[in-house]
C-alpha atoms as a PDB file:
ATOM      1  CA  UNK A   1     -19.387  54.251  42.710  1.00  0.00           C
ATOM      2  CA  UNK A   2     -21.575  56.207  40.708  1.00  0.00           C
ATOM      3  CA  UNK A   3     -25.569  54.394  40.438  1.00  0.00           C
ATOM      4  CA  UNK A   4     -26.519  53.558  36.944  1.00  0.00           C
ATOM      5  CA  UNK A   5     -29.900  54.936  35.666  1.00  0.00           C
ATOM      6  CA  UNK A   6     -30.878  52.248  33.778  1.00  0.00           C
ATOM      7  CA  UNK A   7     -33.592  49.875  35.063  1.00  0.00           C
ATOM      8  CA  UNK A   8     -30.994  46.835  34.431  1.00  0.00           C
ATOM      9  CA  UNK A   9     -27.775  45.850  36.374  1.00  0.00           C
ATOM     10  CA  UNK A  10     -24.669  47.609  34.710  1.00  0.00           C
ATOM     11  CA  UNK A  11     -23.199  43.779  34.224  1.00  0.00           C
ATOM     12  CA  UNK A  12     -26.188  42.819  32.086  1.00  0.00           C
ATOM     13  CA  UNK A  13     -25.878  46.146  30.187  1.00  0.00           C
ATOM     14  CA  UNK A  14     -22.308  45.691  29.047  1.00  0.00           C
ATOM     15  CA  UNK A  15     -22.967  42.259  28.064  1.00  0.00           C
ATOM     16  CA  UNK A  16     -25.222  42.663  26.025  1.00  0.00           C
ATOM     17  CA  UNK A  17     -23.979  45.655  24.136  1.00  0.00           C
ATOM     18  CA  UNK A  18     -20.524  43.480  24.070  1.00  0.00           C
ATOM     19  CA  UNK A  19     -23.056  40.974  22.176  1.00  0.00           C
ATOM     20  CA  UNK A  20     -24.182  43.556  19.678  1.00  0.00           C
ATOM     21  CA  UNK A  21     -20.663  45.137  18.759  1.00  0.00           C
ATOM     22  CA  UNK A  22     -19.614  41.655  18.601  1.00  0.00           C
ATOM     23  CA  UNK A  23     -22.488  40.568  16.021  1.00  0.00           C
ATOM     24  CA  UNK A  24     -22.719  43.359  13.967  1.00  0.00           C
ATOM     25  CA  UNK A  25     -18.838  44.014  13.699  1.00  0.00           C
ATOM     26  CA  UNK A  26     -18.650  40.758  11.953  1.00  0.00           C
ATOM     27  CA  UNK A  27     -21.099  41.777   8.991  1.00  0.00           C
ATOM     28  CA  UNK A  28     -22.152  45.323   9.561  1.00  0.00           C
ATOM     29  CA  UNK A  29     -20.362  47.278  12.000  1.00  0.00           C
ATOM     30  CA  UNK A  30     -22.040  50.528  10.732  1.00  0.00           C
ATOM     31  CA  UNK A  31     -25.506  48.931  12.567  1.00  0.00           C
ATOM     32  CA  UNK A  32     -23.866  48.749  16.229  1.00  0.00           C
ATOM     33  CA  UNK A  33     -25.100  52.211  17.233  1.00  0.00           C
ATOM     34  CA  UNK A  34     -28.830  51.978  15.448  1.00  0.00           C
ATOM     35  CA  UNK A  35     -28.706  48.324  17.787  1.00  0.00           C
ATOM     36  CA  UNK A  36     -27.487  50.113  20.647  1.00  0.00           C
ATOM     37  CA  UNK A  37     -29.503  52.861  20.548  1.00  0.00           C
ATOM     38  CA  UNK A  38     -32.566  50.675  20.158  1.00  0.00           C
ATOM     39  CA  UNK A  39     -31.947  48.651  23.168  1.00  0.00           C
ATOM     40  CA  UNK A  40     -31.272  51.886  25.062  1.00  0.00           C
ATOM     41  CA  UNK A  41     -34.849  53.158  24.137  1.00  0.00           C
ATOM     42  CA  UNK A  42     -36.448  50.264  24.802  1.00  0.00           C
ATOM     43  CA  UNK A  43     -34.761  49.835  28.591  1.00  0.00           C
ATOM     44  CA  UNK A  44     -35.431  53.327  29.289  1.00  0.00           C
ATOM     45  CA  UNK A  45     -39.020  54.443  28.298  1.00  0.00           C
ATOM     46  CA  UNK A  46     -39.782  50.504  26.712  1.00  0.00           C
ATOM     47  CA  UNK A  47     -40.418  52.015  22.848  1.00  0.00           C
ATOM     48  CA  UNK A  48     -40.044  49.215  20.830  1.00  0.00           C
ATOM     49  CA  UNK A  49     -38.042  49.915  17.324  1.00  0.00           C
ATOM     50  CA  UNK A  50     -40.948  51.672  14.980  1.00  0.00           C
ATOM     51  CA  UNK A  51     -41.116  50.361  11.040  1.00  0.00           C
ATOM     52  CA  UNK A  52     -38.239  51.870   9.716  1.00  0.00           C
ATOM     53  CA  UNK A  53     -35.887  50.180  11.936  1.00  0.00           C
ATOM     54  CA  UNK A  54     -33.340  47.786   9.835  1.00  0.00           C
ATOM     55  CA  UNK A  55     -33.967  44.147   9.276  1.00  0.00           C
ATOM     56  CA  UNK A  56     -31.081  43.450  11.250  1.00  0.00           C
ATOM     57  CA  UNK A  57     -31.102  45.186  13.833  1.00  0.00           C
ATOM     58  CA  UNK A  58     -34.777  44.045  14.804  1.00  0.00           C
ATOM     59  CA  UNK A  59     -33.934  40.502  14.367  1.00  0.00           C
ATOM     60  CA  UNK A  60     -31.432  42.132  16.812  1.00  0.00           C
ATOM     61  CA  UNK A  61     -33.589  43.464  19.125  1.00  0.00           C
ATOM     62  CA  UNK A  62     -36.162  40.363  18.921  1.00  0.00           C
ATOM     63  CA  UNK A  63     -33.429  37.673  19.864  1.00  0.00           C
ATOM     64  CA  UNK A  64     -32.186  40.238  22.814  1.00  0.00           C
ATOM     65  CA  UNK A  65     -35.881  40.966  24.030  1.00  0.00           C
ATOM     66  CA  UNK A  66     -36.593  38.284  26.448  1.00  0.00           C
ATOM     67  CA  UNK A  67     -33.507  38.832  28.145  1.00  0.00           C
ATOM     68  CA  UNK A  68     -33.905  42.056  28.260  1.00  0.00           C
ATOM     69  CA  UNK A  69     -37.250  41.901  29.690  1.00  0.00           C
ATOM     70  CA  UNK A  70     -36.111  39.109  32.513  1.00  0.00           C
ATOM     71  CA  UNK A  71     -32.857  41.217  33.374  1.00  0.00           C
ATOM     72  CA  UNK A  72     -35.300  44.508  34.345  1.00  0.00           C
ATOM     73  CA  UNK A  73     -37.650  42.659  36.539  1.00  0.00           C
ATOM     74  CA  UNK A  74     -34.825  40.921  38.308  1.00  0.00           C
ATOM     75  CA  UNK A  75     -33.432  43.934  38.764  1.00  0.00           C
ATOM     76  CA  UNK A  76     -36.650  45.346  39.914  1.00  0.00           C
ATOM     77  CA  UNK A  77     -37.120  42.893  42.483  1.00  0.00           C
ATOM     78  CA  UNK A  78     -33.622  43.203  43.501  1.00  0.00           C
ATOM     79  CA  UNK A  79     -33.906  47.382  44.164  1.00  0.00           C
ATOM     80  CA  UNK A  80     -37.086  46.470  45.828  1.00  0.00           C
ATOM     81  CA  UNK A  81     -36.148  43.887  48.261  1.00  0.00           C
ATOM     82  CA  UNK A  82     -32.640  46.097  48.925  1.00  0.00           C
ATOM     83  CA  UNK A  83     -34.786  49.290  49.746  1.00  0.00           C
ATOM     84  CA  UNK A  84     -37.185  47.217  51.872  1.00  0.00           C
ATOM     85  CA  UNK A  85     -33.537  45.907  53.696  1.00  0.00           C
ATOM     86  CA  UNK A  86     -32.687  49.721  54.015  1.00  0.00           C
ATOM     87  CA  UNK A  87     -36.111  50.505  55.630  1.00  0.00           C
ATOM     88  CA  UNK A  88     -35.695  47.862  57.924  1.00  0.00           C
ATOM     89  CA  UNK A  89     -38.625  45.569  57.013  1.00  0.00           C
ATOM     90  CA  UNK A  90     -38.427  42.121  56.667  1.00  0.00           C
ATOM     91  CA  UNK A  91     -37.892  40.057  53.948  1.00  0.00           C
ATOM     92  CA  UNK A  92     -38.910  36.578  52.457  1.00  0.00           C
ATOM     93  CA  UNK A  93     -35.141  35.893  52.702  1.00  0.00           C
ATOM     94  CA  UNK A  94     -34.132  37.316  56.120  1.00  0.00           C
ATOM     95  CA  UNK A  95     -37.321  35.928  57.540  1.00  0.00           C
ATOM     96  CA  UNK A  96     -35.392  32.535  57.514  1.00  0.00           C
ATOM     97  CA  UNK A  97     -38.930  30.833  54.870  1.00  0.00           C
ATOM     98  CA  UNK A  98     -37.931  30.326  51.125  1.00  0.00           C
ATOM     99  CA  UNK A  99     -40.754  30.899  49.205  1.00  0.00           C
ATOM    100  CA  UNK A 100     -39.036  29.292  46.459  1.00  0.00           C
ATOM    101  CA  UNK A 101     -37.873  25.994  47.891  1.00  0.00           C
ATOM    102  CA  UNK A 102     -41.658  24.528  48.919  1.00  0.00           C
ATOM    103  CA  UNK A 103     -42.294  20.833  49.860  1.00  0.00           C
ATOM    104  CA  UNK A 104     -44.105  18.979  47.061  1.00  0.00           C
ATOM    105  CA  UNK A 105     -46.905  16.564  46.764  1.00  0.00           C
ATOM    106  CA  UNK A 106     -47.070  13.465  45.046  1.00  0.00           C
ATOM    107  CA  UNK A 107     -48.266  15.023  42.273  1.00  0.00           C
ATOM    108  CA  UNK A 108     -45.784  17.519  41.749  1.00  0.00           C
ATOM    109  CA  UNK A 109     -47.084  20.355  43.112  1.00  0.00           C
ATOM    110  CA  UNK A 110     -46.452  22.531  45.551  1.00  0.00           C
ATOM    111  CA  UNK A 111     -48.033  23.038  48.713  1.00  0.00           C
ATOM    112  CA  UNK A 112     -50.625  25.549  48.813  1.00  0.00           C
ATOM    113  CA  UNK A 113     -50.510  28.101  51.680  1.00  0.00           C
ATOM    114  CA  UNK A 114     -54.435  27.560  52.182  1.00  0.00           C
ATOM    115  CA  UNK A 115     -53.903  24.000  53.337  1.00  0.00           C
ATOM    116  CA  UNK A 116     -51.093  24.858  55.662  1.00  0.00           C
ATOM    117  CA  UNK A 117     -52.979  27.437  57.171  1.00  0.00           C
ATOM    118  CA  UNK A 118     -56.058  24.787  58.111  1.00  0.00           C
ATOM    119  CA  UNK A 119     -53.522  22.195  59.051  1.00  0.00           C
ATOM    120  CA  UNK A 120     -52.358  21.709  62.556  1.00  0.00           C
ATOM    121  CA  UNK A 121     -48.968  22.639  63.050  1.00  0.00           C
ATOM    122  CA  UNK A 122     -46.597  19.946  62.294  1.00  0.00           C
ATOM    123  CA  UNK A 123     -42.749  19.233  62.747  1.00  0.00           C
ATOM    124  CA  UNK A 124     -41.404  20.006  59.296  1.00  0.00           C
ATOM    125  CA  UNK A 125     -39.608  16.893  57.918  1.00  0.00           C
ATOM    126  CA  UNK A 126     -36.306  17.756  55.988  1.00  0.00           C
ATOM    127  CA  UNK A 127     -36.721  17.576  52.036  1.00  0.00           C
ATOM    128  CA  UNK A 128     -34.491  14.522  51.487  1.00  0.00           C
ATOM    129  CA  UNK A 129     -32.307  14.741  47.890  1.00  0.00           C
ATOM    130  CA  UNK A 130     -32.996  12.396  45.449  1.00  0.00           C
ATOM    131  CA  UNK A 131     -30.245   9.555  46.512  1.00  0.00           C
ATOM    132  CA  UNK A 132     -31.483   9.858  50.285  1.00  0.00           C
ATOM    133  CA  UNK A 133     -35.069   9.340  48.536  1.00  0.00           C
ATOM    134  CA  UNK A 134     -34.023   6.454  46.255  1.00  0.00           C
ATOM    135  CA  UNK A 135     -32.557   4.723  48.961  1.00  0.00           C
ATOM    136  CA  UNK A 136     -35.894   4.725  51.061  1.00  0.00           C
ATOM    137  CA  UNK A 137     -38.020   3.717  48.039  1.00  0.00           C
ATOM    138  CA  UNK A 138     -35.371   0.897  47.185  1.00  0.00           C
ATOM    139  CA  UNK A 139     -35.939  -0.150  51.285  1.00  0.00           C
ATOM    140  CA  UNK A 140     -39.741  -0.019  50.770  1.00  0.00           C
ATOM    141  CA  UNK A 141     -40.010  -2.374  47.864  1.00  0.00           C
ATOM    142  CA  UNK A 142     -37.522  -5.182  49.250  1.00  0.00           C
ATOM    143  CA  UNK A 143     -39.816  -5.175  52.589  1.00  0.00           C
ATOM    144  CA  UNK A 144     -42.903  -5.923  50.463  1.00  0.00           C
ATOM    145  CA  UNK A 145     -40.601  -8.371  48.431  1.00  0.00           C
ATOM    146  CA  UNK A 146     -39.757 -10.085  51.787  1.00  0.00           C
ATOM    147  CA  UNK A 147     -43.189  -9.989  52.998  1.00  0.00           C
ATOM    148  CA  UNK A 148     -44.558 -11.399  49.753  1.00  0.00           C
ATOM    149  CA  UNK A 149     -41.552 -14.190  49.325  1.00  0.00           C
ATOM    150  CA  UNK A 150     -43.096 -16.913  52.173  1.00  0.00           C
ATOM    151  CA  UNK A 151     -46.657 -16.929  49.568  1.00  0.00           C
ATOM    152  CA  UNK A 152     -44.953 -17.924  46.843  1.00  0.00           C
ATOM    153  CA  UNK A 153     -42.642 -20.601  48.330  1.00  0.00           C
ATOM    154  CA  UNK A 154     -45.986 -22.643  49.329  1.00  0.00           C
END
């Protein structure tokens, strides 16, 4: 299988040039090679379409440019953490830690690698899903509920 040159998975590529025959056949089907060609320059070298470009095809090119630019660094990461594999180095994902997937606080946020650093080592509790978490809160408030109960009854 022969590797593609572009920065951008050969999936994505098709896809999105599928997009633009299919948008441009239905009004103007003499634009689908300016579009084309446009996206091509712009995943290749990144030159964005210059003044002259049509109306349509920029609007185009606009609506297409975020996922354009979020398919080339995924792909970017994904050539870098494969070549990494190939070296033999290891990775956040064969190192057994998700970087992604970090306890939160109560405020939402995650924690910080400064404070776990500081911290004494600790067993890692399992991050319980949101039923498993309802279920203690729901336990919490009727043990305050019995606790409170025998005040009111005097």
């Amino acid at each position: 299988m022969k590797k593609s040159s572009l920065p951008v998975s050969r999936k994505f590529y098709s896809e999105i040039c599928d997009r633009i025959r299919f948008s441009f056949s239905l009004n103007r089907p003499s634009l689908i090679e300016e579009a084309i060609a446009t996206v091509d320059s712009y995943i290749t070298c990144g030159a964005e379409p210059d003044e002259y470009t049509d109306p349509s095809v920029l609007l185009m090119f606009n609506l297409l440019r975020p996922e354009i630019d979020k398919a080339i660094r995924r792909s970017q990461r994904a050539r870098e953490i494969s070549s990494k594999r190939k070296s033999g180095q290891p990775t956040a994902a064969s190192s057994g830690k998700d970087e992604t997937s970090r306890p939160m606080d109560n405020n939402g946020n995650t924690a910080s690698s400064e404070s776990e650093s500081t911290e004494p080592e600790e067993e890692e509790r399992p991050i319980l899903n949101r039923r498993m978490r309802r279920l203690i809160q729901q336990e919490r408030k009727r043990a305050v509920r019995q606790r409170i109960k025998p005040l009111y009854s005097r």
